[in-house]
Protein backbone atom coordinates (compact mmCIF):
# COMPACT_ATOMS: atom_id res chain seq x y z
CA UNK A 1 29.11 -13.93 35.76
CA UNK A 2 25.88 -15.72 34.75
CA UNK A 3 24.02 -13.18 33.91
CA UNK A 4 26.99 -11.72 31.39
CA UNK A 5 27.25 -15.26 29.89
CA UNK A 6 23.35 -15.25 29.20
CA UNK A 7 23.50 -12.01 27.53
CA UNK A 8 26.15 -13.38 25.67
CA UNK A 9 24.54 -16.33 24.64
CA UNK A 10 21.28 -14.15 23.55
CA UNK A 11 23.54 -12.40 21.51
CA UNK A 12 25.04 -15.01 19.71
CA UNK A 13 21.18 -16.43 18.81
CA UNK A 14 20.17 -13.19 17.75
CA UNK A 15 23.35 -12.85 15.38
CA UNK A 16 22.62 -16.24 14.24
CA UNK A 17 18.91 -15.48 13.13
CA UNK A 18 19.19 -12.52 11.95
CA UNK A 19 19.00 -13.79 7.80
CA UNK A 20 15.87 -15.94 8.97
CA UNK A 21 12.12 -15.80 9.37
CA UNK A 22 10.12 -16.25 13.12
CA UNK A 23 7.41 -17.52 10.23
CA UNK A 24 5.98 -14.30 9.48
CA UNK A 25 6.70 -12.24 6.35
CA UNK A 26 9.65 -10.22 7.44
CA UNK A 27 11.82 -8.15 5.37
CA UNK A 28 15.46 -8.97 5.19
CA UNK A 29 18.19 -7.25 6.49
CA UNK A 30 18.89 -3.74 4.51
CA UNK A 31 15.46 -3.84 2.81
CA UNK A 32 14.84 0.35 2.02
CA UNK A 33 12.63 2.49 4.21
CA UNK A 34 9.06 2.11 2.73
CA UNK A 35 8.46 5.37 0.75
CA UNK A 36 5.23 7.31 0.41
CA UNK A 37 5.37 7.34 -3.36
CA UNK A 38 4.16 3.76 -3.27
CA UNK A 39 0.85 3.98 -1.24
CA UNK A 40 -1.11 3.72 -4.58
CA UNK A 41 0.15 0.78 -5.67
CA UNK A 42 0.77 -0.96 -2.64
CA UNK A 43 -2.90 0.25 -0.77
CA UNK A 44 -2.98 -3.05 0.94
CA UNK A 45 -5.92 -3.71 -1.60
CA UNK A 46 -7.69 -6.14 -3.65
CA UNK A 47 -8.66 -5.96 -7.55
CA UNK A 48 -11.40 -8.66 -8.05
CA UNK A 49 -11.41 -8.11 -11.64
CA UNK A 50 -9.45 -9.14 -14.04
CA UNK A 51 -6.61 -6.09 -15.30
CA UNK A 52 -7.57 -5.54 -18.95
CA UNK A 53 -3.86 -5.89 -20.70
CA UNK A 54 -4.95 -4.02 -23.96
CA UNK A 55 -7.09 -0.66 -24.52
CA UNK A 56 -6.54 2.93 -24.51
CA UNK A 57 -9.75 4.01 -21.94
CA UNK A 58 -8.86 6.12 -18.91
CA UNK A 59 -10.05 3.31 -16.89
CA UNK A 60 -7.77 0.68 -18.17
CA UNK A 61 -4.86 2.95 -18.98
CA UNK A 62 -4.79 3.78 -14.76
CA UNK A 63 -5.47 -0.52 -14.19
CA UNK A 64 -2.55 -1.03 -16.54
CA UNK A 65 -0.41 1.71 -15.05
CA UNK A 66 -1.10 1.00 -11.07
CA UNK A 67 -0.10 -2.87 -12.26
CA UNK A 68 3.16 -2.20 -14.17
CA UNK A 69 4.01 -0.34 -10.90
CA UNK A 70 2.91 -3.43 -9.02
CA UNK A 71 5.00 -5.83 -10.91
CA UNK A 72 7.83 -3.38 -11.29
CA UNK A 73 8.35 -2.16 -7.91
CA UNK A 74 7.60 -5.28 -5.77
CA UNK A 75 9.77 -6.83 -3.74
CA UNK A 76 8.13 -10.59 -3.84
CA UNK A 77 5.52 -11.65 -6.79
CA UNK A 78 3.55 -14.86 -5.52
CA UNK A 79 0.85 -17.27 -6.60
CA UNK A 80 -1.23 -17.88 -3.32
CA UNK A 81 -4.24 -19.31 -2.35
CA UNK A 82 -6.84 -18.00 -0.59
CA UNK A 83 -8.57 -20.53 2.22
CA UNK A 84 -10.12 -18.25 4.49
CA UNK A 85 -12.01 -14.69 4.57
CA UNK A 86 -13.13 -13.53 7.73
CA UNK A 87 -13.73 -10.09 9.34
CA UNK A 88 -12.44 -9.06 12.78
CA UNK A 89 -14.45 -6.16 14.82
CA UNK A 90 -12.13 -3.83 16.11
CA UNK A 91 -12.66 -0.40 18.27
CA UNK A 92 -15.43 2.11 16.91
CA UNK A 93 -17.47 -0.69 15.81
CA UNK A 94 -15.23 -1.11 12.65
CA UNK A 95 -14.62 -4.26 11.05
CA UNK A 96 -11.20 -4.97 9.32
CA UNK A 97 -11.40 -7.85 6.98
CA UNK A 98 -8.85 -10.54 6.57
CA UNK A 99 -7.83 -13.02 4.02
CA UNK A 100 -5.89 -16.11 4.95
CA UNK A 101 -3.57 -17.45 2.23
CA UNK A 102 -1.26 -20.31 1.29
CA UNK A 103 1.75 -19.38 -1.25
CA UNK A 104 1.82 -22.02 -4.00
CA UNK A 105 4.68 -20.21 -6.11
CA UNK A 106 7.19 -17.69 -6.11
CA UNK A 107 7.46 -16.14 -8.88
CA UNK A 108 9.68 -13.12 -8.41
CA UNK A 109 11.95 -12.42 -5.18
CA UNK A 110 12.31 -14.46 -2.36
CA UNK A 111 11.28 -15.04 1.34
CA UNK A 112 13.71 -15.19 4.48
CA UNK A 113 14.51 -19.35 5.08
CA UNK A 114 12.08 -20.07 7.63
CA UNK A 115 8.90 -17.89 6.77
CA UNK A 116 5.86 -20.17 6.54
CA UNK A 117 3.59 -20.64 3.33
CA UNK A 118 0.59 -19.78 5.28
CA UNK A 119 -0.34 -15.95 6.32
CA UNK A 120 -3.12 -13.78 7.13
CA UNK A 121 -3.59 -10.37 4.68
CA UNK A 122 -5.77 -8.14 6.17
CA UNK A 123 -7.46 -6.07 3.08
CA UNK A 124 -8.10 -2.82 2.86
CA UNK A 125 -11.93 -2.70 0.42
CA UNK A 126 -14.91 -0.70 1.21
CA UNK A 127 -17.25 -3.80 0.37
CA UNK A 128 -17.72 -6.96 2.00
CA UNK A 129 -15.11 -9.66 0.61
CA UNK A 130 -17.18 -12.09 -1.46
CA UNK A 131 -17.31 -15.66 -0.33
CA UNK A 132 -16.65 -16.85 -3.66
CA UNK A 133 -12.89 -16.02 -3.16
CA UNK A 134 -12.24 -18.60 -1.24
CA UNK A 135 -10.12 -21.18 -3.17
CA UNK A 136 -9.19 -19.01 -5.45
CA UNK A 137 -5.71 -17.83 -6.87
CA UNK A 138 -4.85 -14.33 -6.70
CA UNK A 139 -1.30 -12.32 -7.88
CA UNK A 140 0.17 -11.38 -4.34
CA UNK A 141 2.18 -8.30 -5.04
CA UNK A 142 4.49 -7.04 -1.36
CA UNK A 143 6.41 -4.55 -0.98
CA UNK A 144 8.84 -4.44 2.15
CA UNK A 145 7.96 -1.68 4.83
CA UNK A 146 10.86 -2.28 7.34
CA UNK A 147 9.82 -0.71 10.78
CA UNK A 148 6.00 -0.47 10.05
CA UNK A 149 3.38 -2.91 11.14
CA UNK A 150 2.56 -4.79 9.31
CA UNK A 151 6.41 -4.79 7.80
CA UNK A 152 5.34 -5.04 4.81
CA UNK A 153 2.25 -3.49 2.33
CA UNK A 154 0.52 -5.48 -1.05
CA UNK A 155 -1.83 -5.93 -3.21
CA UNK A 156 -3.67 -8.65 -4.56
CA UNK A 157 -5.24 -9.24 -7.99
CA UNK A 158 -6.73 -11.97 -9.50
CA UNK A 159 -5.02 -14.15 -11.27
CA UNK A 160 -6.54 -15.17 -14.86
CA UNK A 161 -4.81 -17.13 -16.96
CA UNK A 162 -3.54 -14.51 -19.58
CA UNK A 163 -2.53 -12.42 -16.54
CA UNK A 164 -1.03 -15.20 -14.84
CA UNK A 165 0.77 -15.52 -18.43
CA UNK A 166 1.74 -12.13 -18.63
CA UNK A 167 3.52 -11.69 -15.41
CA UNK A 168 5.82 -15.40 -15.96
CA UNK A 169 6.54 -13.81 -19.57
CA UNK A 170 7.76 -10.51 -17.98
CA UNK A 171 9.72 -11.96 -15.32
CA UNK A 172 11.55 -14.54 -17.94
CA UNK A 173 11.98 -11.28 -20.39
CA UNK A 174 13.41 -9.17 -16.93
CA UNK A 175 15.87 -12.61 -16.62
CA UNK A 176 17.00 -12.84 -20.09
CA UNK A 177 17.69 -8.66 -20.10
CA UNK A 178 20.23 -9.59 -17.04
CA UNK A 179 17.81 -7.36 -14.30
CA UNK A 180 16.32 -10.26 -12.43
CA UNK A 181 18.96 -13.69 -11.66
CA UNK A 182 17.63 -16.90 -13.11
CA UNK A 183 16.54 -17.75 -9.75
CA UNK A 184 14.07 -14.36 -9.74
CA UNK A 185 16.18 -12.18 -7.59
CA UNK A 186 16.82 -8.44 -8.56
CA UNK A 187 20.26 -7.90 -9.73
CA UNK A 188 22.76 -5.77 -7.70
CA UNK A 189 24.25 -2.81 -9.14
């Protein structure tokens, strides 16, 4: 009888969490199987320079193209801050590096109640992170992975002013056409 009314009891807690965050970035309930056709744009990556907006050369035509994707097929846009880069030795004498950041803004989507403003990114760059990133803002672009580890994938970019600009002028244009809710939600249907 005890043992029926703890699983009962674990049951209930579970049901009752299940639209809320243990802290970490976790996708919500029903968020879509991550799909291949998104490992470009969501490599888990870091673009230290700024994305030139204008210009017709291959190079910038790809930047503005992997961004657009970015923007347009992320699940949460943030302003975050970065406070700590460090690099963690793993098996095979490999180091993964890691970025710890704060979230100052949301700018497009929304976390589960409960998930904490702090996290640790690791990125995915074939140089050494430079120091001089710490303290700086950066565009946090994630995409929801449900069932992966981590659960989700991203990117980050710097974020210059006229890019910073760019992105809240988007998102307000995306409100006014009726696809995102004033709050910065995607619309249903």
């Amino acid at each position: 009888m005890l043992r029926s009314c703890g699983a009962v009891v674990l049951c209930l807690l579970a049901a009752g969490c299940m639209g809320r965050s243990a802290g970490g970035l976790t996708p919500p309930a029903g968020a879509p199987e991550w799909e291949r056709e998104h490992d470009a744009a969501f490599d888990d990556g870091l673009t230290q320079e700024p994305v030139p907006l204008e210009g017709r050369a291959p190079n910038d035509v790809l930047d503005q193209r992997l961004f657009a994707q970015r923007l347009g097929f992320s699940d949460v846009v943030a302003l975050v801050e970065v406070r700590q880069i460090y690099a963690k030795r793993r098996s095979l004498g490999r180091a993964e590096q890691f970025v710890r950041i704060e979230i100052v803004e949301i700018l497009m989507g929304r976390l589960l109640p409960g998930t904490q403003m702090e996290h640790e990114l690791e990125v995915s760059v074939e140089d050494a992170l430079p120091a001089a990133l710490s303290g700086q803002r950066l565009l946090l672009f994630l995409r929801w992975a449900p069932g992966e580890r981590p659960p989700y994938r991203h990117h980050l970019t710097v974020a210059q002013p006229p890019t910073l600009a760019f992105v809240r002028a988007l998102i307000e244009h995306a409100k006014d056409a009726g696809v995102l809710t004033d709050r910065g939600f995607v619309k249903k249907g």
